[in-house]
Protein backbone atom coordinates (compact mmCIF):
# COMPACT_ATOMS: atom_id res chain seq x y z
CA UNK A 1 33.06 -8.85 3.37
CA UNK A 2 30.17 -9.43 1.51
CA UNK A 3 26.59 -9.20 2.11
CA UNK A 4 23.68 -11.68 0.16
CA UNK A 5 20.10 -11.03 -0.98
CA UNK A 6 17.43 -13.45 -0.55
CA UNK A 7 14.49 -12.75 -2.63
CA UNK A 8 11.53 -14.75 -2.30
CA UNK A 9 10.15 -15.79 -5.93
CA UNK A 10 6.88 -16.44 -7.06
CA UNK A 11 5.08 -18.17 -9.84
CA UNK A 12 5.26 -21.68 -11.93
CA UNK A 13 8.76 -21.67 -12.73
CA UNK A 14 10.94 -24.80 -13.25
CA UNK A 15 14.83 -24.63 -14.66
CA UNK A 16 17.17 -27.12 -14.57
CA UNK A 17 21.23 -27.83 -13.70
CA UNK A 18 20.66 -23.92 -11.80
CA UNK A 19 24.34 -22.88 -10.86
CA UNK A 20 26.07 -19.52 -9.36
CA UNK A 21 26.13 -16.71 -12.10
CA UNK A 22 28.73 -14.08 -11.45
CA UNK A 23 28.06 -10.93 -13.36
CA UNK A 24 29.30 -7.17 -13.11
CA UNK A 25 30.64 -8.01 -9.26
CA UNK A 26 27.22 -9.61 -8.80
CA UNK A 27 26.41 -13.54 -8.13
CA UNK A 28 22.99 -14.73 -8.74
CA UNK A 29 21.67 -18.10 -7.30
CA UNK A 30 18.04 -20.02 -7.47
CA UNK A 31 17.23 -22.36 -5.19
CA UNK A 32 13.83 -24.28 -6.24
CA UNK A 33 11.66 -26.57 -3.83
CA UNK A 34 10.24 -29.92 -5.22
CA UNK A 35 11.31 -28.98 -8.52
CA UNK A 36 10.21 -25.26 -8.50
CA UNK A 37 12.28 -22.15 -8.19
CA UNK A 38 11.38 -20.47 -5.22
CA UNK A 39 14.27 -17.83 -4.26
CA UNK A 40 16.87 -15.91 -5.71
CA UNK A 41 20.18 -15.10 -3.62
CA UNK A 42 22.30 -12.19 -5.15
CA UNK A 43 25.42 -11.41 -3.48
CA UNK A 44 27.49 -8.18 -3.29
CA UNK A 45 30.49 -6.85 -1.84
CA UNK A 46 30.20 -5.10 1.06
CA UNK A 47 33.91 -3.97 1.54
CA UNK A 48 32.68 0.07 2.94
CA UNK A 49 32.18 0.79 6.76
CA UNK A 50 29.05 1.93 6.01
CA UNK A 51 27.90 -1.52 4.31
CA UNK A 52 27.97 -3.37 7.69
CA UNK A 53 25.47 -3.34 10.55
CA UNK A 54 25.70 -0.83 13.88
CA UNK A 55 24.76 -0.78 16.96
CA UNK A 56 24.85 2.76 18.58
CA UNK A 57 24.28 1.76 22.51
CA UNK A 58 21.87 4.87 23.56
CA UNK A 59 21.11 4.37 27.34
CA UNK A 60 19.76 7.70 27.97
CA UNK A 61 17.31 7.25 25.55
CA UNK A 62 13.92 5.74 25.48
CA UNK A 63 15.52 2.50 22.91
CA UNK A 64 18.56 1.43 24.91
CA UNK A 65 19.94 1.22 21.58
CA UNK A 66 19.49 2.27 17.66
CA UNK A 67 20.37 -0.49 14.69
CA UNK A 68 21.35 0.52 11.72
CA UNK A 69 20.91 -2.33 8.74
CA UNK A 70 22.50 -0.96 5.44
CA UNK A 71 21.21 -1.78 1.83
CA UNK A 72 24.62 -2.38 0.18
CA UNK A 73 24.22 -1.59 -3.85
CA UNK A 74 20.69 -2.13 -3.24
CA UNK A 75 20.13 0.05 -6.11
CA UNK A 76 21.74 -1.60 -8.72
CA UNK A 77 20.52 -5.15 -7.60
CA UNK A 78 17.23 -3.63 -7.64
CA UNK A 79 17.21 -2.54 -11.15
CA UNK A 80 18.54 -5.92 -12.38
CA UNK A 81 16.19 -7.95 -10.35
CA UNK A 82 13.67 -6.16 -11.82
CA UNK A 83 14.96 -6.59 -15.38
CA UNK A 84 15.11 -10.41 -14.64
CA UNK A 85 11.76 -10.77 -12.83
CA UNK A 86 10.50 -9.54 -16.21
CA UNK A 87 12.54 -11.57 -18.59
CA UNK A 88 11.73 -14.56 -16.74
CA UNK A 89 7.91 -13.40 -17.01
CA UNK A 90 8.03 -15.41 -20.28
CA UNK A 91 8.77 -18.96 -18.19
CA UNK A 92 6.18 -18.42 -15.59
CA UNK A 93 7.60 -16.21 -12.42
CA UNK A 94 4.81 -14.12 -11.39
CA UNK A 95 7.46 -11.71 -9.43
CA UNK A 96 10.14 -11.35 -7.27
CA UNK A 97 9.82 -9.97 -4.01
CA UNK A 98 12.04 -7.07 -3.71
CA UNK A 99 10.77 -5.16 -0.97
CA UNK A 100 11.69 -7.31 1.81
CA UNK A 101 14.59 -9.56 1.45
CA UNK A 102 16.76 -11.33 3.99
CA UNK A 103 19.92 -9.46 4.11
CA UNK A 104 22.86 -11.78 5.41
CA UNK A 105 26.66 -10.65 5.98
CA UNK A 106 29.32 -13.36 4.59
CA UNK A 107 32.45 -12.33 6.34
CA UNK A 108 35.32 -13.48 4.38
CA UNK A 109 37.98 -13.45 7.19
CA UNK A 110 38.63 -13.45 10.95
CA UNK A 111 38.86 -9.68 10.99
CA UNK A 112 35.35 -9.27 9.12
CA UNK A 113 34.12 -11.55 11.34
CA UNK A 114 34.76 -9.21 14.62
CA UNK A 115 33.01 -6.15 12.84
CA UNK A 116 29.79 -7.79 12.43
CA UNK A 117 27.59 -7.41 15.44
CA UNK A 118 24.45 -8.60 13.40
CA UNK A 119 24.93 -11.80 10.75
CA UNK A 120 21.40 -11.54 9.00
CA UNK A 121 17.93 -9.16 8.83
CA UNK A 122 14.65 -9.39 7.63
CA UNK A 123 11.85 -7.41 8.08
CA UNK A 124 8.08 -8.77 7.82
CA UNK A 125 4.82 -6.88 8.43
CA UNK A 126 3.76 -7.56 11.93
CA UNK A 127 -0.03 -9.83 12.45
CA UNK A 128 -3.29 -8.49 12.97
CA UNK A 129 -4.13 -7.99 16.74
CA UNK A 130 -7.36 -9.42 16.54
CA UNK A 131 -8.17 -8.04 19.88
CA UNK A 132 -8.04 -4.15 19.42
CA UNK A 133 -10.26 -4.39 16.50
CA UNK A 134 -13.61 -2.49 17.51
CA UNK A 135 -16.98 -4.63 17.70
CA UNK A 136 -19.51 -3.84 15.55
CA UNK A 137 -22.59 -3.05 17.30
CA UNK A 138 -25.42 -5.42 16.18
CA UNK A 139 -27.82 -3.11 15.42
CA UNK A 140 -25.46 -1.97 12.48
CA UNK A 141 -24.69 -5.08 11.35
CA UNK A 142 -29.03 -5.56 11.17
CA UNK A 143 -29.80 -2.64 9.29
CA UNK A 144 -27.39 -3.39 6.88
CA UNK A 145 -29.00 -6.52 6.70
CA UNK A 146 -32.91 -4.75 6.40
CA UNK A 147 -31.35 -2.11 4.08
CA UNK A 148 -29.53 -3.84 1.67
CA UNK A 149 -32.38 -3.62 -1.25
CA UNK A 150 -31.40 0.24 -0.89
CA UNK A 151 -27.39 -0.12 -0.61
CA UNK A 152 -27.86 -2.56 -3.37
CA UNK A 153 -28.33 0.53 -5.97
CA UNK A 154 -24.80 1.52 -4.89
CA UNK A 155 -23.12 -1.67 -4.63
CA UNK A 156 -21.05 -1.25 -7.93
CA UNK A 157 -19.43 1.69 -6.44
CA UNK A 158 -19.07 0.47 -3.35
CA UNK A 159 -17.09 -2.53 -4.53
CA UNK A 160 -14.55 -0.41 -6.43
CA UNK A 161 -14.26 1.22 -2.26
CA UNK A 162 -14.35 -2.44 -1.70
CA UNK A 163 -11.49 -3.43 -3.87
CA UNK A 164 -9.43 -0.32 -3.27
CA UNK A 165 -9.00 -1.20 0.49
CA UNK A 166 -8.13 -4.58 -0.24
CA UNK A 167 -5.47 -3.31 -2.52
CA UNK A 168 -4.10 -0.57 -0.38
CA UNK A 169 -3.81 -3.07 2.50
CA UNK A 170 -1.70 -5.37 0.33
CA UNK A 171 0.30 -2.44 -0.33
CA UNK A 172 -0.82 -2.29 -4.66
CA UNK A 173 -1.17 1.71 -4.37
CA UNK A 174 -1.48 2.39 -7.67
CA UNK A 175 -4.45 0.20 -7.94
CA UNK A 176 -6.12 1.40 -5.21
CA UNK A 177 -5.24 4.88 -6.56
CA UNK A 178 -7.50 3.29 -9.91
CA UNK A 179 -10.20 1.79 -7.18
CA UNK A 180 -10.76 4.80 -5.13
CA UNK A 181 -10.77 6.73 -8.40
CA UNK A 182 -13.81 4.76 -10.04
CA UNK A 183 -15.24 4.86 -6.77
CA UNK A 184 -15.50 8.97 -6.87
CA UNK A 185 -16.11 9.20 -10.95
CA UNK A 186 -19.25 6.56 -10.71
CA UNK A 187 -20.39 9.26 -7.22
CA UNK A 188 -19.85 12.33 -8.88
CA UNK A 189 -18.54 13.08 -12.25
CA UNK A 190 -22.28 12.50 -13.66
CA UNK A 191 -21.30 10.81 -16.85
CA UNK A 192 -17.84 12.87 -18.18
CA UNK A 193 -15.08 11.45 -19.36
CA UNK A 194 -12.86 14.12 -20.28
CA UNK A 195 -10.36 15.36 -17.75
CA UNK A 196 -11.31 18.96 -17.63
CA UNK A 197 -15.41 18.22 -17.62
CA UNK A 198 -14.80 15.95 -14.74
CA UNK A 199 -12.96 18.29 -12.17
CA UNK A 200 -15.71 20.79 -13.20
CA UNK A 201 -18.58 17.92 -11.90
CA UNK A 202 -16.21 17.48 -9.02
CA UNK A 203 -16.32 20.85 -8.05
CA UNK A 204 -19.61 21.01 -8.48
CA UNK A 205 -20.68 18.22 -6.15
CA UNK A 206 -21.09 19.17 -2.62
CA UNK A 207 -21.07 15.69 -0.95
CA UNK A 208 -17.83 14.96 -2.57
CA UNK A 209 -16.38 18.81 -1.44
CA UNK A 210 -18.12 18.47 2.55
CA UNK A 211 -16.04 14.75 2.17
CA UNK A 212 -12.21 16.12 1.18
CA UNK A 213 -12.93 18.79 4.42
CA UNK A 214 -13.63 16.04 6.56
CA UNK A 215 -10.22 14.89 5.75
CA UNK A 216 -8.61 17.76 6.32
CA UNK A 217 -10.10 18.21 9.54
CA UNK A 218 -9.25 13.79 10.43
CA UNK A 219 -6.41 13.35 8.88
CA UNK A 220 -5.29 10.92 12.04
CA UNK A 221 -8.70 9.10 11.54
CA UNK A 222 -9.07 9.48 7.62
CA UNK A 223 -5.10 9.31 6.12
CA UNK A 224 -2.74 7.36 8.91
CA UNK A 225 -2.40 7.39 12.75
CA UNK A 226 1.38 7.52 12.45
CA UNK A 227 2.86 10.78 12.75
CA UNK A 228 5.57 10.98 10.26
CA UNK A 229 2.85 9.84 7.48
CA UNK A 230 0.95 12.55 8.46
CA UNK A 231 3.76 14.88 8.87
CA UNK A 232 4.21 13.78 4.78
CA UNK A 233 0.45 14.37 4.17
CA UNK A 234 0.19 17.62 5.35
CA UNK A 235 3.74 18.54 3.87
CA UNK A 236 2.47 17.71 0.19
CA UNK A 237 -1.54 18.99 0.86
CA UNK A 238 -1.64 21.68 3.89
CA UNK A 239 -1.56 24.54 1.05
CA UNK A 240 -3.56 23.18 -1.13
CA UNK A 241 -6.88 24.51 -2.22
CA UNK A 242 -10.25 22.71 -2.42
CA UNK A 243 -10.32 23.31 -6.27
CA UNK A 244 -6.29 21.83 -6.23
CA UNK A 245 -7.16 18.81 -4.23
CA UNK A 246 -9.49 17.98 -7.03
CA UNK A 247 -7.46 18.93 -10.07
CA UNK A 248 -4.57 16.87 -8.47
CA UNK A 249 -6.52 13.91 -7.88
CA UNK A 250 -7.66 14.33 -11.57
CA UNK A 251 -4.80 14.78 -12.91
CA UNK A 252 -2.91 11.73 -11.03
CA UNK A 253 -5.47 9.27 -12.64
CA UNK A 254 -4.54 10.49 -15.88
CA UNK A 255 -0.72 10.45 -15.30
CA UNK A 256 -1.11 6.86 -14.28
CA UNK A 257 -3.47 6.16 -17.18
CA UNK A 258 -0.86 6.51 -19.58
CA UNK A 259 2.68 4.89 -19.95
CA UNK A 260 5.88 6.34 -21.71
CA UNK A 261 9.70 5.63 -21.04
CA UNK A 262 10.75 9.19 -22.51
CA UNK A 263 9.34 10.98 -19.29
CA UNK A 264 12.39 10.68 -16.51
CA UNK A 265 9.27 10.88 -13.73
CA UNK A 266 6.87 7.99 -15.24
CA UNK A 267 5.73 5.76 -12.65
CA UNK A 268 6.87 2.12 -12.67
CA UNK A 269 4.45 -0.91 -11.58
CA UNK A 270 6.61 -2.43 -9.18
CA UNK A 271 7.47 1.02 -7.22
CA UNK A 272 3.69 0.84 -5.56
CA UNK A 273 5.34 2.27 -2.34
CA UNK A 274 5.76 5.87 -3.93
CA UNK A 275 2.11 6.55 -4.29
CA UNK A 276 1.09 5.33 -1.16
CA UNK A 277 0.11 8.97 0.17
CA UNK A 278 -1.92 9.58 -2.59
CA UNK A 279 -3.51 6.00 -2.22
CA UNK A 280 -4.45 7.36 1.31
CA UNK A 281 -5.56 10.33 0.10
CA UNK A 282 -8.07 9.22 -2.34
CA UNK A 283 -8.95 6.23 0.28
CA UNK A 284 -9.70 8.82 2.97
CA UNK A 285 -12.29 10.83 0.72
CA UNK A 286 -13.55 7.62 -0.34
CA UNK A 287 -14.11 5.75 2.84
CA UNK A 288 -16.04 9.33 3.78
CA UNK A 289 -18.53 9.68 0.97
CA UNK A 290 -19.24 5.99 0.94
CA UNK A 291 -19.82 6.06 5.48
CA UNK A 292 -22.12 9.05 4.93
CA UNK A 293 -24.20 7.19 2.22
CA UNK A 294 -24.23 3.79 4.29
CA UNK A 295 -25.59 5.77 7.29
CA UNK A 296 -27.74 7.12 5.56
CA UNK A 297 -29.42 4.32 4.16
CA UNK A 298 -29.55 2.73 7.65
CA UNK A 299 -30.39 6.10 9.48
CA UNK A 300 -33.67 5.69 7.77
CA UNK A 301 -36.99 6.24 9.96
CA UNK A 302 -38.42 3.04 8.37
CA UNK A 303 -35.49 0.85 8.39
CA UNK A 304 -34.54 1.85 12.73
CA UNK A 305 -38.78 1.24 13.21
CA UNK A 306 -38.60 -2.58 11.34
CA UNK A 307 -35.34 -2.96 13.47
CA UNK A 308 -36.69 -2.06 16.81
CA UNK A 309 -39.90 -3.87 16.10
CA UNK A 310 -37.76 -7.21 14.76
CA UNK A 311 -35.46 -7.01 18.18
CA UNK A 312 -37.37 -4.43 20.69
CA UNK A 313 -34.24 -4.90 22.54
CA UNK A 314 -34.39 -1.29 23.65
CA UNK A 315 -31.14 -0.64 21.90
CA UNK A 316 -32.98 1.99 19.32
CA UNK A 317 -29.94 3.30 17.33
CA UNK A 318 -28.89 7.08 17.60
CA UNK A 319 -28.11 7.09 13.92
């Protein structure tokens, strides 16, 4: 039995007379579209009961049944993936998809044949459900509008929260880690530069304090609505103190400001997936300091009295 690895590639990158490579029990094979490479197959064996796909029938349960999809030496085609993704760099691929590739199962005989219950898997992230996004209520959307000569003194910040969303929603953690990060030092750390000058400004600043309790108290609302993200969240933060949250926080952005392939813990760029709970973390604070200055710019007296006199709809807003 064996099982392949379809990786979905990415960039300018053209090659010619491409055949099979077998290497260290491994084959590699690109496949290109009109002339450019576009995916790269890696095949393994997959001889182990544990490399082929189960079905466990479950009736009493709520899921009639539970699949289980193995990753057979995942690990090791990971790492050299990765190695050629970055060799190849130098040609033009921009990256190899490694996070979600088809997984097929090449059975090699009758026999492997009649273990497989499932020939191929792929996950993909599921589409937007447009309709149970909330609507906006206009008169937000219009002070914004009326108030943006005021929000426009914090737009630079804002577009590092700006940025950091967009980032953390196409899953580049670490960057959003960076985003959220500016986001907070531009708020609050009143000009310092040095690690140990800005926690102190940190500590210092109630807004940004009044903002970490709020996620505390919403994680559901602030970190992630599913429960075994949460369960992660409050695993790593429950004990944490006020003064830790903001010495960790600190400290992460200098971990990840600096590189070095001596320390057996030193983040890699393609691994984005590992700081994802810190992403939401700093997100979460964020996405509370920058709401409470929003509303209040729009919360103004003069800004709801130009409103209600543009509209006089009735709909005076409660904020």
């Amino acid at each position: 039995m064996k099982c392949k690895y379809t990786f979905k590639v990415v960039g300018c990158f053209k090659a010619t007379n491409l055949k099979p490579i077998t290497i260290r029990g491994l084959t590699f094979e690109f496949f290109e579209n009109n002339g450019v490479v576009n995916q790269l197959s890696v095949t393994v064996p997959a001889n182990n009961p544990e490399d082929i796909p189960a079905v466990t029938h479950t009736p009493e349960a709520r899921s009639k049944a539970t699949i289980h999809v193995p990753w057979p030496a995942f690990l090791s085609v990971k790492k050299e993936i990765r190695a050629i993704e970055g060799a190849l760099s130098l040609y033009g691929i921009d990256s190899i998809d490694v996070h979600s590739p088809k997984r097929e199962w090449l059975p090699e005989n009758q026999r492997d044949k009649e273990k497989l219950k499932i020939f191929n898997f792929k996950a993909e992230p599921g589409k937007l459900d447009i309709s149970k996004l909330p609507n906006i209520p206009f008169n937000i959307v219009a002070r914004a509008v009326i108030s943006a000569d005021k929000i426009a003194e914090i737009e630079t910040q804002l577009a590092f929260f700006r940025k950091g969303i967009i980032d953390r929603n196409e899953e580049r953690h670490i960057e959003a880690i960076y985003d959220f990060y500016f986001f907070l030092e531009s708020m609050f750390a009143e000009g310092k530069t040095k690690n140990h000058r800005v926690k102190e400004a940190f500590k210092r600043s109630g807004e940004l304090r009044q903002s970490i309790e709020e996620v505390f108290k919403k994680p559901h609302e602030l970190i992630s609505p599913l429960p075994e993200e949460l369960k992660q969240f409050k695993t790593k933060y429950g004990g944490m103190s006020m003064d830790e949250i903001i010495k960790h926080i600190v400290d992460l952005r200098g971990f990840l400001h600096h590189h070095t392939p001596k320390r057996k813990d030193i983040w890699h760029p393609e691994e984005q997936q590992h700081y994802k709970l810190e992403a939401n973390l700093l997100g979460g604070i964020a996405f509370s300091v920058a709401m409470r200055r929003f509303l209040g710019c729009i919360g103004r007296k003069e800004i709801i009295k130009i409103y209600t006199e543009m509209f006089k709809t009735g709909d005076e807003p409660n904020s």
